[in-house]
N, C-alpha and C. Protein backbone atom coordinates (compact mmCIF):
# COMPACT_ATOMS: atom_id res chain seq x y z
N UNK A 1 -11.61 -18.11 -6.77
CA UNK A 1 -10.88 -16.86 -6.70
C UNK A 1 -10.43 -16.48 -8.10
N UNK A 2 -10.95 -15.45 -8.11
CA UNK A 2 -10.42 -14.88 -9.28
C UNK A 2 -9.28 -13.82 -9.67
N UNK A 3 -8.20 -13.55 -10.91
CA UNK A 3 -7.02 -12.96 -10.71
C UNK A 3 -7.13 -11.78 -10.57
N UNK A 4 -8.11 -11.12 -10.45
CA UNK A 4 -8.10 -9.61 -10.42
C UNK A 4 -7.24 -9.47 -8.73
N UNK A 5 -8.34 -9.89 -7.95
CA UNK A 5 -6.96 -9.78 -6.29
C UNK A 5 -6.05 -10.29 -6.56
N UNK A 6 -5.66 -10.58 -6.89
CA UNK A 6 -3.92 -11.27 -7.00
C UNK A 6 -3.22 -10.23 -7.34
N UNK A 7 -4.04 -9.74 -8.76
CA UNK A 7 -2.88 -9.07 -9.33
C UNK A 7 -3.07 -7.32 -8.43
N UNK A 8 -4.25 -6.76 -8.56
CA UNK A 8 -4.15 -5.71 -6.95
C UNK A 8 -2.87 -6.06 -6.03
N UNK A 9 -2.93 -7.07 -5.62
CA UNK A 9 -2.28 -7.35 -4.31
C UNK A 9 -0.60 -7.12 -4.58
N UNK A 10 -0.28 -7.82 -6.13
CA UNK A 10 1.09 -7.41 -6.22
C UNK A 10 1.29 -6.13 -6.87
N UNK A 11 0.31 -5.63 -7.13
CA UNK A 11 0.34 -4.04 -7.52
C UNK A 11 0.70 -3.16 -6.47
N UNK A 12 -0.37 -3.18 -5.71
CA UNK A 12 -0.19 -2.45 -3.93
C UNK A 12 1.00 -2.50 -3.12
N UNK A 13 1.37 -4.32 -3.41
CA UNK A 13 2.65 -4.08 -2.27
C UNK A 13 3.73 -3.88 -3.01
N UNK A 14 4.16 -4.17 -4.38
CA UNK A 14 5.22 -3.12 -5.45
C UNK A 14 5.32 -1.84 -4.40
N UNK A 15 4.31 -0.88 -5.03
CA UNK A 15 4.03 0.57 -4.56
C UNK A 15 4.47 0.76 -2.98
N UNK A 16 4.02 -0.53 -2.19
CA UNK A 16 4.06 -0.24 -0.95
C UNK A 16 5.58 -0.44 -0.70
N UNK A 17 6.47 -1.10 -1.38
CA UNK A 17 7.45 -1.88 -0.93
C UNK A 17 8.49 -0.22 -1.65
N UNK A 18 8.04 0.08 -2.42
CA UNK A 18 8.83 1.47 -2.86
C UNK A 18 8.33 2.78 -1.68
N UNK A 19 7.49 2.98 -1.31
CA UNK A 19 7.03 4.05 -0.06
C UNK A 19 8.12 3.47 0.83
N UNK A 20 7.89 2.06 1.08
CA UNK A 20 8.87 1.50 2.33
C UNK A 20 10.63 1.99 2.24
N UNK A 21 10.73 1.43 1.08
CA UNK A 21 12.29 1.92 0.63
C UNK A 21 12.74 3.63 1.05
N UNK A 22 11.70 4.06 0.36
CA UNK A 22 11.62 6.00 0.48
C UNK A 22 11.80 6.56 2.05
N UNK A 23 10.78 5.93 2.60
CA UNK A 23 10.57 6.19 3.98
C UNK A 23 11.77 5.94 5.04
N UNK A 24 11.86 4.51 4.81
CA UNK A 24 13.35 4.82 5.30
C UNK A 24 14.87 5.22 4.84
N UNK A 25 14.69 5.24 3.99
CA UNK A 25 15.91 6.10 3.49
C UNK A 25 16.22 7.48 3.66
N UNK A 26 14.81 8.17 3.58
CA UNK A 26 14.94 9.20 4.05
C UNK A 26 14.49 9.72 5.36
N UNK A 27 14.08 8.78 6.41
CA UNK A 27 13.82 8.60 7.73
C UNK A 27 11.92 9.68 7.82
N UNK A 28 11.56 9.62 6.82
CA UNK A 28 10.05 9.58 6.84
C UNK A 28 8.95 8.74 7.54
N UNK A 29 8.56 9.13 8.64
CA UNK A 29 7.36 8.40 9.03
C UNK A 29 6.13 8.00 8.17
N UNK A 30 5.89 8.83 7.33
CA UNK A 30 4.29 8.36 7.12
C UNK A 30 4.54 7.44 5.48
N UNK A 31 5.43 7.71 4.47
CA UNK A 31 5.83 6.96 3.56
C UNK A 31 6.41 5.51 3.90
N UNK A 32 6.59 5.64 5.13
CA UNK A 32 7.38 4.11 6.00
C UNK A 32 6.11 3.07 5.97
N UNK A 33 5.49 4.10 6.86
CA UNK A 33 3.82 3.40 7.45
C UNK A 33 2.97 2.95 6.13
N UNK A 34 2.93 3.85 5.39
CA UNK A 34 2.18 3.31 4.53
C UNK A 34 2.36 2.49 3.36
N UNK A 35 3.93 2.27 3.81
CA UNK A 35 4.33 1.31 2.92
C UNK A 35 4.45 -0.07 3.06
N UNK A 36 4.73 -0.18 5.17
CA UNK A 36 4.13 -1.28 5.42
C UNK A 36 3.00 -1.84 5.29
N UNK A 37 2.12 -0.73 5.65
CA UNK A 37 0.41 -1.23 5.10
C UNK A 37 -0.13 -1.53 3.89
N UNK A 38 0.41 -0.93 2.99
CA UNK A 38 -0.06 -2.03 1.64
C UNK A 38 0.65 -2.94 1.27
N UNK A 39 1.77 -3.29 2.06
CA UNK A 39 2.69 -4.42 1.80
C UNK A 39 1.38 -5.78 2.42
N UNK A 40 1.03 -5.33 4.07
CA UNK A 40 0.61 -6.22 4.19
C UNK A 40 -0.93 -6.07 4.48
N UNK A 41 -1.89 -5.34 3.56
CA UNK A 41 -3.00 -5.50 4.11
C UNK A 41 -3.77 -6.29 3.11
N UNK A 42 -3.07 -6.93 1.89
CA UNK A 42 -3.68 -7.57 1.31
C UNK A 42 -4.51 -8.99 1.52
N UNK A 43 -3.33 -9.58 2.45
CA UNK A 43 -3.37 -10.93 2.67
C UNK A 43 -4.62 -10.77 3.68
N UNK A 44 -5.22 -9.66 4.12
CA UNK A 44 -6.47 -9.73 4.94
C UNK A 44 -7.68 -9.25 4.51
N UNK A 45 -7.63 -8.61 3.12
CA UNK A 45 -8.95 -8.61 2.45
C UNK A 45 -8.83 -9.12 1.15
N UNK A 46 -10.19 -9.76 1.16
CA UNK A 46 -10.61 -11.13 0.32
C UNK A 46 -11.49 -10.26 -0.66
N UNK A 47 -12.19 -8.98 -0.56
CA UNK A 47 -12.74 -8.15 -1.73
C UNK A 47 -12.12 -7.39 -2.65
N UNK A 48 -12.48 -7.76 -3.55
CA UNK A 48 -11.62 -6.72 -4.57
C UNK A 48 -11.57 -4.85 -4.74
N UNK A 49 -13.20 -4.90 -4.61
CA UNK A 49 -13.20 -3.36 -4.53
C UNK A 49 -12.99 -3.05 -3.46
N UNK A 50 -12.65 -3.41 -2.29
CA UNK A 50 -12.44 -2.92 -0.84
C UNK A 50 -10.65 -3.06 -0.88
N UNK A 51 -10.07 -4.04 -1.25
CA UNK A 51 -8.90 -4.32 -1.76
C UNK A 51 -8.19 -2.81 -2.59
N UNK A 52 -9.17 -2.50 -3.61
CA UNK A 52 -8.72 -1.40 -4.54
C UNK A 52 -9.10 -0.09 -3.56
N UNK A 53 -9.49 -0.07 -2.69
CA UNK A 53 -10.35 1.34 -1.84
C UNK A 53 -9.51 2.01 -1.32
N UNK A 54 -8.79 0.79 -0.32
CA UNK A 54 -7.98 0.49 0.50
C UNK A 54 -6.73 0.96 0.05
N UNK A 55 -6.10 0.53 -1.02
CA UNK A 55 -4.84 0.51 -1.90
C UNK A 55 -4.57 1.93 -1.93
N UNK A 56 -5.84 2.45 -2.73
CA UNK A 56 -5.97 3.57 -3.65
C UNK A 56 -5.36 4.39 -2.45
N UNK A 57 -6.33 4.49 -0.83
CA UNK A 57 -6.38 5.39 -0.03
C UNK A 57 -4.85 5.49 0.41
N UNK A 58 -4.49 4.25 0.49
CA UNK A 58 -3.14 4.26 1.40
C UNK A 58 -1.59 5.02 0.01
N UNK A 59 -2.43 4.53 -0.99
CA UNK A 59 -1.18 4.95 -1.76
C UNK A 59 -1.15 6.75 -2.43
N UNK A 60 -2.52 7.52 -1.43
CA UNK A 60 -2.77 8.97 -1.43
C UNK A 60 -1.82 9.66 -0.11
N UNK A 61 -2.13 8.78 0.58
CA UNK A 61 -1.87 9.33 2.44
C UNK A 61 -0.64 10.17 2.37
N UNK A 62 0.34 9.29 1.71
CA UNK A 62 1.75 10.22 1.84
C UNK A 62 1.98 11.90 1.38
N UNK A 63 0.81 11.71 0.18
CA UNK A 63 1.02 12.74 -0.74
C UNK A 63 -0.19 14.27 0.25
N UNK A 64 -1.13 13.61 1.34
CA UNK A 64 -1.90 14.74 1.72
C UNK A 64 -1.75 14.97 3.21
N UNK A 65 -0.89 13.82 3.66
CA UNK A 65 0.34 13.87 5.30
C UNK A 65 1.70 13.75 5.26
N UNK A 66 1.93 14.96 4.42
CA UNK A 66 3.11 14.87 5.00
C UNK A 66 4.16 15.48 5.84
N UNK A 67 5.44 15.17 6.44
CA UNK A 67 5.60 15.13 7.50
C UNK A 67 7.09 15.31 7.46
């Protein structure tokens, strides 16, 4: 294994763990959601560019649903 996923992974869930904060603070659904999901979708993909796909997509969602 190499550090490139690692370091993605604490990149994503940073980001995700700040959507999370946002979301509920300001009682936002979809900044909530998608903050749980890059918190935890790392620990279930083992590819890096699917890892970064993934990240990228979830850390757009808030900005083109919102709610």
């Amino acid at each position: 294994m190499s550090a490139a996923p690692l370091l993605w992974s604490v990149l994503f869930g940073s980001i995700g763990f700040g959507f999370f904060l946002y979301g509920k603070r300001q009682a936002a659904i979809v900044p909530l959601l998608c903050g749980l999901l890059l918190m935890v979708y790392p620990f279930f993909v083992s590819n890096t560019i699917l890892l970064v796909l993934v990240g990228v997509a979830l850390t757009a969602a808030p900005y083109f649903f919102r709610r």
